[in-house]
PDB file of N, CA and C in Angstrom:
ATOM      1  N   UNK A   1       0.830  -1.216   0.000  1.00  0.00           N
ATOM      2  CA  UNK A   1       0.000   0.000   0.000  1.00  0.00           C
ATOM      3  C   UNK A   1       0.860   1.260   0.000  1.00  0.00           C
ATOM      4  N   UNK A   2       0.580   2.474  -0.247  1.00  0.00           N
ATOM      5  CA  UNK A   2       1.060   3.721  -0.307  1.00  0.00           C
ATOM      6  C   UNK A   2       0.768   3.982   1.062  1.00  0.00           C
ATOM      7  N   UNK A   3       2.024   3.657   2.054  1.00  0.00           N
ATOM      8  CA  UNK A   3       2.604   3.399   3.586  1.00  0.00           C
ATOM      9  C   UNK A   3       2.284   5.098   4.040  1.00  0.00           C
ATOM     10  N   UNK A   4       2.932   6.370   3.412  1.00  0.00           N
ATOM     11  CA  UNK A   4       2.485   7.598   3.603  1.00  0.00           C
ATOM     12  C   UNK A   4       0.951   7.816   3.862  1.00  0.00           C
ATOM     13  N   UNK A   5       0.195   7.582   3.067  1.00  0.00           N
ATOM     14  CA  UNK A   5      -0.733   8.063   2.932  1.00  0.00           C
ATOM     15  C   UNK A   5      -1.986   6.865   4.601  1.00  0.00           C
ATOM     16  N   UNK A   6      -1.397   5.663   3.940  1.00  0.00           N
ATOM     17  CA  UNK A   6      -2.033   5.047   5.344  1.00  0.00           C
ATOM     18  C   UNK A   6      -1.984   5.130   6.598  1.00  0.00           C
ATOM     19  N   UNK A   7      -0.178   5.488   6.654  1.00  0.00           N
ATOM     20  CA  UNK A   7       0.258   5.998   7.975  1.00  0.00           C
ATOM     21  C   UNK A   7      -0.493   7.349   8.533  1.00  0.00           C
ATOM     22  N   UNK A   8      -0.898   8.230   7.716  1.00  0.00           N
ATOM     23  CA  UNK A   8      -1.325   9.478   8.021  1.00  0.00           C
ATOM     24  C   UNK A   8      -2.701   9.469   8.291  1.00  0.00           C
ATOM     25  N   UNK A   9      -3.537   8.524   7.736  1.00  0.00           N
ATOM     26  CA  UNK A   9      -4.965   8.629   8.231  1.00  0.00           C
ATOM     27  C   UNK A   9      -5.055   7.213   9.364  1.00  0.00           C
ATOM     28  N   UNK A  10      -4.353   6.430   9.232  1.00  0.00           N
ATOM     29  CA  UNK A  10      -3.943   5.686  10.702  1.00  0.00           C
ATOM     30  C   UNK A  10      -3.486   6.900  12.289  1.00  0.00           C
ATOM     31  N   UNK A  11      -2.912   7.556  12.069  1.00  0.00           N
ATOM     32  CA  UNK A  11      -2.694   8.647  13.051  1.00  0.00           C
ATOM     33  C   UNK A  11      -3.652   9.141  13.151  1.00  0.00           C
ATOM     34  N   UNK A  12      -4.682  10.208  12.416  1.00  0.00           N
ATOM     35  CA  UNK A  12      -5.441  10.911  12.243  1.00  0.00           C
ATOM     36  C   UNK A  12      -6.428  10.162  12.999  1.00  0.00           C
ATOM     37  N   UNK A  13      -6.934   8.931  12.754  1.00  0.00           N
ATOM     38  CA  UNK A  13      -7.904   8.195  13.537  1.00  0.00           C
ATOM     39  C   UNK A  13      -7.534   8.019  15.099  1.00  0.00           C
ATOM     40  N   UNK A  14      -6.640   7.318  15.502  1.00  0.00           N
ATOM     41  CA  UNK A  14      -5.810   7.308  16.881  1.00  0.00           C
ATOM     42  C   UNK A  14      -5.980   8.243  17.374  1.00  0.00           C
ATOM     43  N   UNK A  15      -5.672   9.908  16.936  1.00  0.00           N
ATOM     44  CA  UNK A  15      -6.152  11.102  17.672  1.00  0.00           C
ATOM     45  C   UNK A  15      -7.502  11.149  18.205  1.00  0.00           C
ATOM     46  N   UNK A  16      -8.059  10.771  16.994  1.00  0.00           N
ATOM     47  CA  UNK A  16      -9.520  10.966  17.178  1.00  0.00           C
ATOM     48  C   UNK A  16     -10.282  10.371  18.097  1.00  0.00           C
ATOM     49  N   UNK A  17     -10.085   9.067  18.041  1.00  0.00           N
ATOM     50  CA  UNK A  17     -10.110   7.689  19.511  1.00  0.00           C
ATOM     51  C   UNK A  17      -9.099   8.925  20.831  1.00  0.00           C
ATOM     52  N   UNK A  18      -8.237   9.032  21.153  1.00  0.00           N
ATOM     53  CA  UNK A  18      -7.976   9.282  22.073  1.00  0.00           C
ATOM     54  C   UNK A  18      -8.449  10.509  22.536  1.00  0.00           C
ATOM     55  N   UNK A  19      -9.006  11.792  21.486  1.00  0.00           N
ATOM     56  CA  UNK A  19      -9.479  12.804  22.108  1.00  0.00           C
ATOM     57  C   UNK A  19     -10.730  12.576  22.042  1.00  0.00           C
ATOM     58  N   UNK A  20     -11.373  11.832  22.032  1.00  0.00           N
ATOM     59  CA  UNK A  20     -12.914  11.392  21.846  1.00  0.00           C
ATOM     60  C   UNK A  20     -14.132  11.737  20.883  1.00  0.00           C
ATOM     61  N   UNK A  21     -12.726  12.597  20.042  1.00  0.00           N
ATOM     62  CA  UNK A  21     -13.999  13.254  18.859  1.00  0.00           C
ATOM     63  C   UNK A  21     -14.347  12.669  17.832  1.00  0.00           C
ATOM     64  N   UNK A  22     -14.021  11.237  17.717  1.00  0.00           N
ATOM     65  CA  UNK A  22     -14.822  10.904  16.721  1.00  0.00           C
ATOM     66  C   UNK A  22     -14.802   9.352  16.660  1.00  0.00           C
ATOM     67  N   UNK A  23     -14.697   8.368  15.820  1.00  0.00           N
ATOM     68  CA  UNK A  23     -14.729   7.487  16.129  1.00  0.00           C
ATOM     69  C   UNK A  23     -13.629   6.584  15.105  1.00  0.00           C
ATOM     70  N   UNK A  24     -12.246   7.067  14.680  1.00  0.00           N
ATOM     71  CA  UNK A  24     -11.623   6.448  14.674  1.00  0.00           C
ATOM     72  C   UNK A  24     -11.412   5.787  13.566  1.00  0.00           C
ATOM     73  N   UNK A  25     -12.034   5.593  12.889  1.00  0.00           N
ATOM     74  CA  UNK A  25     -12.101   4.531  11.313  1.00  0.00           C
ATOM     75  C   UNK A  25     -11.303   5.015  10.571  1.00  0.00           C
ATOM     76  N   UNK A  26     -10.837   3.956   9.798  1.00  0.00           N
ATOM     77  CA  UNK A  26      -9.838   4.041   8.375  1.00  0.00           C
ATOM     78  C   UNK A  26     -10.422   2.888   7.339  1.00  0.00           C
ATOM     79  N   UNK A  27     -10.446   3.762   6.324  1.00  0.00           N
ATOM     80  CA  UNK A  27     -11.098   3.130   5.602  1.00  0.00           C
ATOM     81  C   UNK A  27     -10.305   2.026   4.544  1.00  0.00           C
ATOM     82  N   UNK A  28      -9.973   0.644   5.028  1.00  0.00           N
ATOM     83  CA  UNK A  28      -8.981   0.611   3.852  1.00  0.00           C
ATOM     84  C   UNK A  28      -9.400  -0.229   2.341  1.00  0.00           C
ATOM     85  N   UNK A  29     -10.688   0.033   1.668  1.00  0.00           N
ATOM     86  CA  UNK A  29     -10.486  -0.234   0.757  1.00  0.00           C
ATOM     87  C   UNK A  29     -10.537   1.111   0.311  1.00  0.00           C
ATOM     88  N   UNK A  30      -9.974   2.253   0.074  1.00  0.00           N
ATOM     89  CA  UNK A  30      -9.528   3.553  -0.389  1.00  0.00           C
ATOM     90  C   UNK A  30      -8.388   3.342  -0.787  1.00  0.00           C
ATOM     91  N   UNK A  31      -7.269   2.323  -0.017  1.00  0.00           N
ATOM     92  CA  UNK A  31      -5.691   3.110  -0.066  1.00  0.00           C
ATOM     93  C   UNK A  31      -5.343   2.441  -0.918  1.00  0.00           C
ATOM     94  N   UNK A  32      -4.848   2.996  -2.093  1.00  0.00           N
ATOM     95  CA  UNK A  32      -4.061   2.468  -3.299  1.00  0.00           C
ATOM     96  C   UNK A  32      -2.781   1.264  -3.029  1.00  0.00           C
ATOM     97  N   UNK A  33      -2.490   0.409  -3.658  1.00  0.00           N
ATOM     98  CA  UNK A  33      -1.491  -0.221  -3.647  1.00  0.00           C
ATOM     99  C   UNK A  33      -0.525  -0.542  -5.002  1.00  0.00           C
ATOM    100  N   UNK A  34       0.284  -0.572  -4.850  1.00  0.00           N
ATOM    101  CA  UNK A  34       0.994  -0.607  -6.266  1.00  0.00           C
ATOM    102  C   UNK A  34       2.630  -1.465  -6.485  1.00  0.00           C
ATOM    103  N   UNK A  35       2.904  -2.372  -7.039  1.00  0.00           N
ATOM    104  CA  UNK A  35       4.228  -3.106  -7.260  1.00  0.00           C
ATOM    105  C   UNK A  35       4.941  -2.437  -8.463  1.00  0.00           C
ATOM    106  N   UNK A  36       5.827  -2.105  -7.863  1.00  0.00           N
ATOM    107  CA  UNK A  36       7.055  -1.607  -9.006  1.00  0.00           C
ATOM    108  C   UNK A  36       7.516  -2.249  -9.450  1.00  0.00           C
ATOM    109  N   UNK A  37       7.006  -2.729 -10.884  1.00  0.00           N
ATOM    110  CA  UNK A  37       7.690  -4.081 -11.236  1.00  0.00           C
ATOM    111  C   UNK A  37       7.545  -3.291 -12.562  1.00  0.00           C
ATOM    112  N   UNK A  38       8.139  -3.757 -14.199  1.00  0.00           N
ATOM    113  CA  UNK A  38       7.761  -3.849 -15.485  1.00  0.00           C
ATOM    114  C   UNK A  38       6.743  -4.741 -16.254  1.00  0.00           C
ATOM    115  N   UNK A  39       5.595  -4.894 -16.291  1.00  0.00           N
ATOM    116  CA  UNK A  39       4.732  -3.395 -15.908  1.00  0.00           C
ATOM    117  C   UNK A  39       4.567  -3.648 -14.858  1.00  0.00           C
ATOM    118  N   UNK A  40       4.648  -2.306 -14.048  1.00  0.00           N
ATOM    119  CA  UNK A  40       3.629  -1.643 -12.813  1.00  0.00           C
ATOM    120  C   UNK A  40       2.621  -2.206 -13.011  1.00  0.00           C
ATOM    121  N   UNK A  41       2.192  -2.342 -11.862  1.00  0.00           N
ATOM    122  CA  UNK A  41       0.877  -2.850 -10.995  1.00  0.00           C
ATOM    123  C   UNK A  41       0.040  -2.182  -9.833  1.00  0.00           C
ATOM    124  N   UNK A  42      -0.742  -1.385  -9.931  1.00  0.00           N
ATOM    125  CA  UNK A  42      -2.225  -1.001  -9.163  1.00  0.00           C
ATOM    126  C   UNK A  42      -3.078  -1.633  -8.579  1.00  0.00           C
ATOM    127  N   UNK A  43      -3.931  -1.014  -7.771  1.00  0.00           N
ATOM    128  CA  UNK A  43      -5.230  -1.212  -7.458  1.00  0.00           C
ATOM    129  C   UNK A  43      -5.363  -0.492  -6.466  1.00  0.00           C
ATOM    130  N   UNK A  44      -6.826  -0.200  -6.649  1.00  0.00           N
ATOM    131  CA  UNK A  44      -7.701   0.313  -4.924  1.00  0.00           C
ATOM    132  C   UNK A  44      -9.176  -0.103  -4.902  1.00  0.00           C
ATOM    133  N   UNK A  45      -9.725  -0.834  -3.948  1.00  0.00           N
ATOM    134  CA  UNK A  45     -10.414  -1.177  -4.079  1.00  0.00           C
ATOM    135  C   UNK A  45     -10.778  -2.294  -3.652  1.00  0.00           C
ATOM    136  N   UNK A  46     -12.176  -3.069  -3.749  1.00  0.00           N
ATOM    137  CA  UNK A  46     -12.118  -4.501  -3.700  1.00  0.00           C
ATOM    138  C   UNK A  46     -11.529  -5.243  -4.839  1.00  0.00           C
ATOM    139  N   UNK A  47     -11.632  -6.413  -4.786  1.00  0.00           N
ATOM    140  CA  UNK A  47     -11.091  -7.220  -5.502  1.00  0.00           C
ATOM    141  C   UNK A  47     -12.061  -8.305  -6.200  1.00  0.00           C
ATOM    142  N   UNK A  48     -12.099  -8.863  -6.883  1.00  0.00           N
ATOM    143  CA  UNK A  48     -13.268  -9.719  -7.600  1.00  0.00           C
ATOM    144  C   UNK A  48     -13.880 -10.390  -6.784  1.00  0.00           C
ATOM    145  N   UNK A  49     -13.039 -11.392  -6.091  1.00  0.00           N
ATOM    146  CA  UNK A  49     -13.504 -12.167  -4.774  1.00  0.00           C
ATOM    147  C   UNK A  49     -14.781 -11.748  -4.259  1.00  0.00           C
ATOM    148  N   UNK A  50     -13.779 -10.386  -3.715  1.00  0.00           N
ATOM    149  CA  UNK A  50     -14.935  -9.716  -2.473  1.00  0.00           C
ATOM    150  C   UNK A  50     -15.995  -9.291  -2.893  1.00  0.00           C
TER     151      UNK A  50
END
């Protein structure tokens, strides 16, 4: 996953739980993921499965 962007709304929630204003959630079928390979590889989202 794009570790920046998760890390930052992972914090953002934790605040929120500890100052009681809100309730904390992260949403993770939002956070993009991607393999640096030839070709590159994406996704966000569910997956067929799911």
């Amino acid at each position: 996953p794009m570790l920046a962007h998760k890390a930052e709304e992972e914090g953002i929630a934790c605040v929120e739980m500890i100052a009681g204003v809100g309730e904390g959630h992260v949403n993770y079928e939002t956070i993009p993921s991607v393999i640096y390979t030839h070709p590159e590889i994406a996704g966000v989202g569910k997956t067929e499965e799911e």
